[in-house]
N, C-alpha and C. Protein backbone atom coordinates (compact mmCIF):
# COMPACT_ATOMS: atom_id res chain seq x y z
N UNK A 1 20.99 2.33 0.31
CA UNK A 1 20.66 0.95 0.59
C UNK A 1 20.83 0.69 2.10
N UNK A 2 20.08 0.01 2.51
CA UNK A 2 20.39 -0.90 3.75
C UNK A 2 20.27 -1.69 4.46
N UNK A 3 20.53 -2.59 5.50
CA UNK A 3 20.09 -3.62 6.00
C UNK A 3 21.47 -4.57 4.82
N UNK A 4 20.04 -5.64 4.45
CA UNK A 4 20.47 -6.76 3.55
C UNK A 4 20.84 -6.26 1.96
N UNK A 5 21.24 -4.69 1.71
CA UNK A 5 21.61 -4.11 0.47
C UNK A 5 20.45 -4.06 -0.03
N UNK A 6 19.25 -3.98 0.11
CA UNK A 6 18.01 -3.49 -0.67
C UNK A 6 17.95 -2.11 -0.41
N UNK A 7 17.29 -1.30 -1.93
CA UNK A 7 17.27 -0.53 -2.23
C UNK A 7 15.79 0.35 -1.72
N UNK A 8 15.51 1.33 -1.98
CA UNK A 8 14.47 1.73 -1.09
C UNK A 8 13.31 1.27 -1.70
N UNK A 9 13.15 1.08 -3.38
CA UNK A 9 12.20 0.92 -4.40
C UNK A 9 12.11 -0.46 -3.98
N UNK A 10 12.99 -1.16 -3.70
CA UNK A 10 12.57 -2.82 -3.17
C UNK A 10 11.83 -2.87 -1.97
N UNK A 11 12.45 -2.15 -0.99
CA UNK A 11 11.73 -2.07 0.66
C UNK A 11 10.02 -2.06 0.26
N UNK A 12 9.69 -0.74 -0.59
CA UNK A 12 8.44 -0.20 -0.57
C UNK A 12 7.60 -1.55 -1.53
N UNK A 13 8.58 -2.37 -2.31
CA UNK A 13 7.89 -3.37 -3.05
C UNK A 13 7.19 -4.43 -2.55
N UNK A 14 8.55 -4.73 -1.72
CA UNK A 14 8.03 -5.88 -0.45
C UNK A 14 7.18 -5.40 0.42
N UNK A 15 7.46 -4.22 1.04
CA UNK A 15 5.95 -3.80 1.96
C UNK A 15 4.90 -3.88 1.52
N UNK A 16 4.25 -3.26 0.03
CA UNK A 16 3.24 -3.57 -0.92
C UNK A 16 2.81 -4.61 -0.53
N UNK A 17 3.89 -5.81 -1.06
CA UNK A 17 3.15 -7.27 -1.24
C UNK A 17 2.80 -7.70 -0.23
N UNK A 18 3.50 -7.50 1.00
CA UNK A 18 3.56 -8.15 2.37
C UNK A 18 1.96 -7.72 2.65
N UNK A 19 1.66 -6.38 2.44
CA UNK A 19 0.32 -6.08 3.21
C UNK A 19 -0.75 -5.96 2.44
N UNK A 20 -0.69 -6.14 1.38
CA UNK A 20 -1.38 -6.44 0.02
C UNK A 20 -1.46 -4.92 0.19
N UNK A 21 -0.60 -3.69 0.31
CA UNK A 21 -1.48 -2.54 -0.36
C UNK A 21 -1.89 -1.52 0.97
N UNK A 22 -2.26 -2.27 1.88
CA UNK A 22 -2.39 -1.26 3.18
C UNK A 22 -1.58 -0.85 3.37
N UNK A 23 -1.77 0.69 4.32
CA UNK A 23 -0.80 1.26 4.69
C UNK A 23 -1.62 2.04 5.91
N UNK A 24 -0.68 2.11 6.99
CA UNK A 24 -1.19 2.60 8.30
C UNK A 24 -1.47 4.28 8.09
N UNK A 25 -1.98 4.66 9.03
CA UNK A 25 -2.55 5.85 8.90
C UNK A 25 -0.89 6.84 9.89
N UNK A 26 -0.53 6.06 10.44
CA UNK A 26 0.39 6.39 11.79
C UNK A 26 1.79 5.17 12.04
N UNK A 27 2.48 5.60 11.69
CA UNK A 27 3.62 4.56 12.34
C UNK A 27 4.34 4.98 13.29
N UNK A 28 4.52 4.43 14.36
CA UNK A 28 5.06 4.30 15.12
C UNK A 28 6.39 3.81 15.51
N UNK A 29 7.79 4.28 15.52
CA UNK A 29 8.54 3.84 15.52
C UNK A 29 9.39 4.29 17.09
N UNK A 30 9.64 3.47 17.61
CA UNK A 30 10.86 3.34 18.94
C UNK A 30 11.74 3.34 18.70
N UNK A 31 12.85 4.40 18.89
CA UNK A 31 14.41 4.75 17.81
C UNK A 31 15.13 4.58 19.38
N UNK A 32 16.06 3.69 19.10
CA UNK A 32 17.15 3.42 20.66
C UNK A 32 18.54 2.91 19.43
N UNK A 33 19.48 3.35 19.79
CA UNK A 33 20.81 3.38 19.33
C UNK A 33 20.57 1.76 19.66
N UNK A 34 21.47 0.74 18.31
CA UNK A 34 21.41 -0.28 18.50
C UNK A 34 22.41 -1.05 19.13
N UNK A 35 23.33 -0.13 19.99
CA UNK A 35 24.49 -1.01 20.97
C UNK A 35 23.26 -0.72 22.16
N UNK A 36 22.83 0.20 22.29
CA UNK A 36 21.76 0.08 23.19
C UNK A 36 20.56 -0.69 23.39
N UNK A 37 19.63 -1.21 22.29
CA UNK A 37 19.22 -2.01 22.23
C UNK A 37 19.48 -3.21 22.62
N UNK A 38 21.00 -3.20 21.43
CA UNK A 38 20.85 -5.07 22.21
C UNK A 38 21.22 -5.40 23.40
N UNK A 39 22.06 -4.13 23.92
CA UNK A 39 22.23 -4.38 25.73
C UNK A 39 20.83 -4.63 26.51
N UNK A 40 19.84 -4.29 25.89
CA UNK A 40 18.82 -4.81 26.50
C UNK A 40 17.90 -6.21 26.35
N UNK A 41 18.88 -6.69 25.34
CA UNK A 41 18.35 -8.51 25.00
C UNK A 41 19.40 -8.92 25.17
N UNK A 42 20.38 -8.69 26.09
CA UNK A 42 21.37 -9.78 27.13
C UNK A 42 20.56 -10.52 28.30
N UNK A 43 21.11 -11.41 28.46
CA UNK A 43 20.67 -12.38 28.76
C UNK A 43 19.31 -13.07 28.74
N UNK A 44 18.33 -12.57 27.55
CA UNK A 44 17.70 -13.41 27.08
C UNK A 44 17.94 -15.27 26.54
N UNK A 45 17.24 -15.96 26.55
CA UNK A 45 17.50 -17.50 26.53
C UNK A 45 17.48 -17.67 24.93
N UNK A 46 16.49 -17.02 24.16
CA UNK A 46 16.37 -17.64 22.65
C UNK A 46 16.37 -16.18 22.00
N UNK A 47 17.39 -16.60 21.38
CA UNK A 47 17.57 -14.79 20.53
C UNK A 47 16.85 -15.33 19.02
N UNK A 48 16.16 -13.55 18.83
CA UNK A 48 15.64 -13.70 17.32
C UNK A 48 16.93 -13.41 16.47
N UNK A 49 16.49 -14.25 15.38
CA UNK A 49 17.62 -14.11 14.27
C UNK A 49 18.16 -12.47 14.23
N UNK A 50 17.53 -11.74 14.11
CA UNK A 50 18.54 -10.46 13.84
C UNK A 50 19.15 -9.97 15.07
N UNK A 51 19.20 -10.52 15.88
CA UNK A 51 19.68 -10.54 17.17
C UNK A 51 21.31 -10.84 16.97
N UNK A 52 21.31 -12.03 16.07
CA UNK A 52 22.87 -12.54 16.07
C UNK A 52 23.01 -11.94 14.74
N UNK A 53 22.85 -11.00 14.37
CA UNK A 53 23.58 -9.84 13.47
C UNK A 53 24.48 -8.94 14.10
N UNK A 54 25.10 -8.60 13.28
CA UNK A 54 26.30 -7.48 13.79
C UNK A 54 26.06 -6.52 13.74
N UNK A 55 26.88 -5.58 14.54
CA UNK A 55 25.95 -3.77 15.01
C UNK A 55 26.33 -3.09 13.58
N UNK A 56 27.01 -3.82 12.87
CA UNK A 56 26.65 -2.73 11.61
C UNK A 56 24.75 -3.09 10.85
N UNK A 57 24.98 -4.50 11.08
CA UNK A 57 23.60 -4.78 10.19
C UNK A 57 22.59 -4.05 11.03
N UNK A 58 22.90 -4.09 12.44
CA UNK A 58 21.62 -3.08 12.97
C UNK A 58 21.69 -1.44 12.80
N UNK A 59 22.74 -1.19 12.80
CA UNK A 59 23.08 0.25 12.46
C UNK A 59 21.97 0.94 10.82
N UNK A 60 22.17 0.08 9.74
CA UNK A 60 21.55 -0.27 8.66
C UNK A 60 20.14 -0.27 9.00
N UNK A 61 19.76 -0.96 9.76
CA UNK A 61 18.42 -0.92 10.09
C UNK A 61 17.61 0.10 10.42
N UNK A 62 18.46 0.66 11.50
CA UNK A 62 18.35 1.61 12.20
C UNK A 62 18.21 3.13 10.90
N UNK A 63 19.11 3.32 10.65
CA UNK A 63 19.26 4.09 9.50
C UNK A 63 18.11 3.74 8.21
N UNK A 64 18.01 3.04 7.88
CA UNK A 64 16.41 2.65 7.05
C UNK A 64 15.27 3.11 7.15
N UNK A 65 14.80 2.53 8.47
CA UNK A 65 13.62 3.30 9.50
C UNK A 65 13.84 4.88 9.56
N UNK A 66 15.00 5.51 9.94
CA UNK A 66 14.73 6.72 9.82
C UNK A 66 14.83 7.68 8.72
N UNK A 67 15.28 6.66 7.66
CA UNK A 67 15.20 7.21 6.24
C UNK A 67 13.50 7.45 6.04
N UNK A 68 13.13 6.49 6.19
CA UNK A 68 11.17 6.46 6.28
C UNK A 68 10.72 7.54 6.59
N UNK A 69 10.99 7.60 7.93
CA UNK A 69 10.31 8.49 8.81
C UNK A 69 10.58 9.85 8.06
N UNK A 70 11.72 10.30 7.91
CA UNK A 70 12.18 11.39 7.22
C UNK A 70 11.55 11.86 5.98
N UNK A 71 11.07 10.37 5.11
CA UNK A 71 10.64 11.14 4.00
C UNK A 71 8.93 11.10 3.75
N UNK A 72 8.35 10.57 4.99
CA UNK A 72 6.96 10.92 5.49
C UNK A 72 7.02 10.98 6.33
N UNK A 73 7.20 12.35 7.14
CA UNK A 73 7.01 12.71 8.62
C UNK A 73 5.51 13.15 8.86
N UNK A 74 5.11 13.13 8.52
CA UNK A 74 3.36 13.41 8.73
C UNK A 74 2.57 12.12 9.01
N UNK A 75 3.47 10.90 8.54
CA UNK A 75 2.60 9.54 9.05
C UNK A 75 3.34 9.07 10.03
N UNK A 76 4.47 9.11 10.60
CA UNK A 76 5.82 8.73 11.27
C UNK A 76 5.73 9.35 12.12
N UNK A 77 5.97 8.40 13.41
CA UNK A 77 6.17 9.66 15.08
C UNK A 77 7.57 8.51 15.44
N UNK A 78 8.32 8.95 15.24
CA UNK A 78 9.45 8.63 15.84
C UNK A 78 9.77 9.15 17.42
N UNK A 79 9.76 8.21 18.79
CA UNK A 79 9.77 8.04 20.03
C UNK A 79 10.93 7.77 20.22
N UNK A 80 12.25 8.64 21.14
CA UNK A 80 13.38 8.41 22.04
C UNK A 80 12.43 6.85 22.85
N UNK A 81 13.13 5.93 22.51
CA UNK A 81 12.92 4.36 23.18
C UNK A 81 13.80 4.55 24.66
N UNK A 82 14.65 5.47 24.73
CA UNK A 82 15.73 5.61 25.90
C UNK A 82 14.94 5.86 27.39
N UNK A 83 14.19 6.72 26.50
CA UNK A 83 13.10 7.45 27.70
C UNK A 83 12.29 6.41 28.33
N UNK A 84 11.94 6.66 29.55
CA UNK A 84 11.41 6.00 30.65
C UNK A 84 10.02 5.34 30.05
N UNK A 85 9.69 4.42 30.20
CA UNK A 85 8.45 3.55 29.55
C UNK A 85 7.20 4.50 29.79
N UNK A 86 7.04 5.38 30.67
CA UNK A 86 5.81 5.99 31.17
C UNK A 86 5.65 7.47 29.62
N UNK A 87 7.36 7.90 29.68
CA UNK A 87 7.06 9.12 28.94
C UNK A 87 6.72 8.81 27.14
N UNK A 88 7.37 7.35 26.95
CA UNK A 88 7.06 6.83 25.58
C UNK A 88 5.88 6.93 25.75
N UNK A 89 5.01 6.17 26.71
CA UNK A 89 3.38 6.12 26.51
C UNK A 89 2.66 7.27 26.78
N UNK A 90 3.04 8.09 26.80
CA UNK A 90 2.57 9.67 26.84
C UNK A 90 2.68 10.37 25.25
N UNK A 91 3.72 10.08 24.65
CA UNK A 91 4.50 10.43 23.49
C UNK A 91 3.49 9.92 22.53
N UNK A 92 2.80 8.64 23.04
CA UNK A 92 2.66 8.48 21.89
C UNK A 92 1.07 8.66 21.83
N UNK A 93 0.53 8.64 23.53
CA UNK A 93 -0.95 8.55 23.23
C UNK A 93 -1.13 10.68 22.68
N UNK A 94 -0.28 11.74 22.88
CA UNK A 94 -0.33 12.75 22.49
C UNK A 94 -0.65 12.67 21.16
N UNK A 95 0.37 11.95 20.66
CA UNK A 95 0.27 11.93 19.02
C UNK A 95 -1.44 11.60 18.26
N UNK A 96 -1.87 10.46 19.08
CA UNK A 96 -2.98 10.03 18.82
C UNK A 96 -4.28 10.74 19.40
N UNK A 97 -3.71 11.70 20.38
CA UNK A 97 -5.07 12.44 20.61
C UNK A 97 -5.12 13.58 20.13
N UNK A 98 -4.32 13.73 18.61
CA UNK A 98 -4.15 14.99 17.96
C UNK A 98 -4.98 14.89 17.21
C-alpha cells in the first residue's frame, strides 16, 4: 500500500476511471528523493496540497511510482530528476527516438 493506504488494485481502478481506459504508450516519470524535492518548492508563495504533507506521505508516493515502473518497465522510463535539466531532456528525447 501507499500514499493514502490504497492498495495497488485500487490505484489501477481509479486510473481506469480517471482516464476512461487509456493508457499511455510511455510514462515518464522524474524520480528526485522527496527531502529533495521539496527543497526545491521552498519559498514558493502558494503550496499545492501535497506539498503540506509529511516526508513520509511523500516517501509513499515516491515508492508507489516506482512500484509501477518496476512492474512495467517496458512502458516506464524512469529519469534521475537530480540531473542537470539539459541531461533529463536528452534522457528522455533518447527514449523517444527509440
Amino acid at each position: 500500500m501507499h500514499a493514502r493506504g490504497l492498495d495497488d488494485a485500487s490505484v489501477r481502478a481509479a486510473n481506469t476511471i480517471a482516464t476512461g481506459g487509456l493508457e499511455p504508450d510511455l510514462v515518464v516519470y522524474l524520480d528526485i528523493a522527496p527531502e529533495a524535492g521539496l527543497k526545491r518548492k521552498l519559498g514558493e508563495t502558494e503550496a499545492i496540497r501535497t506539498g503540506l504533507e509529511g516526508i513520509d506521505f511523500h516517501r509513499k508516493v515516491r515508492e508507489g511510482y516506482l512500484a509501477q515502473a518496476a512492474a512495467d518497465p517496458a512502458r516506464w522510463l524512469v529519469v534521475d530528476a537530480t540531473l542537470s535539466r539539459e541531461q533529463v531532456v536528452e534522457r528522455i528525447w533518447a527514449e523517444l527516438d527509440r
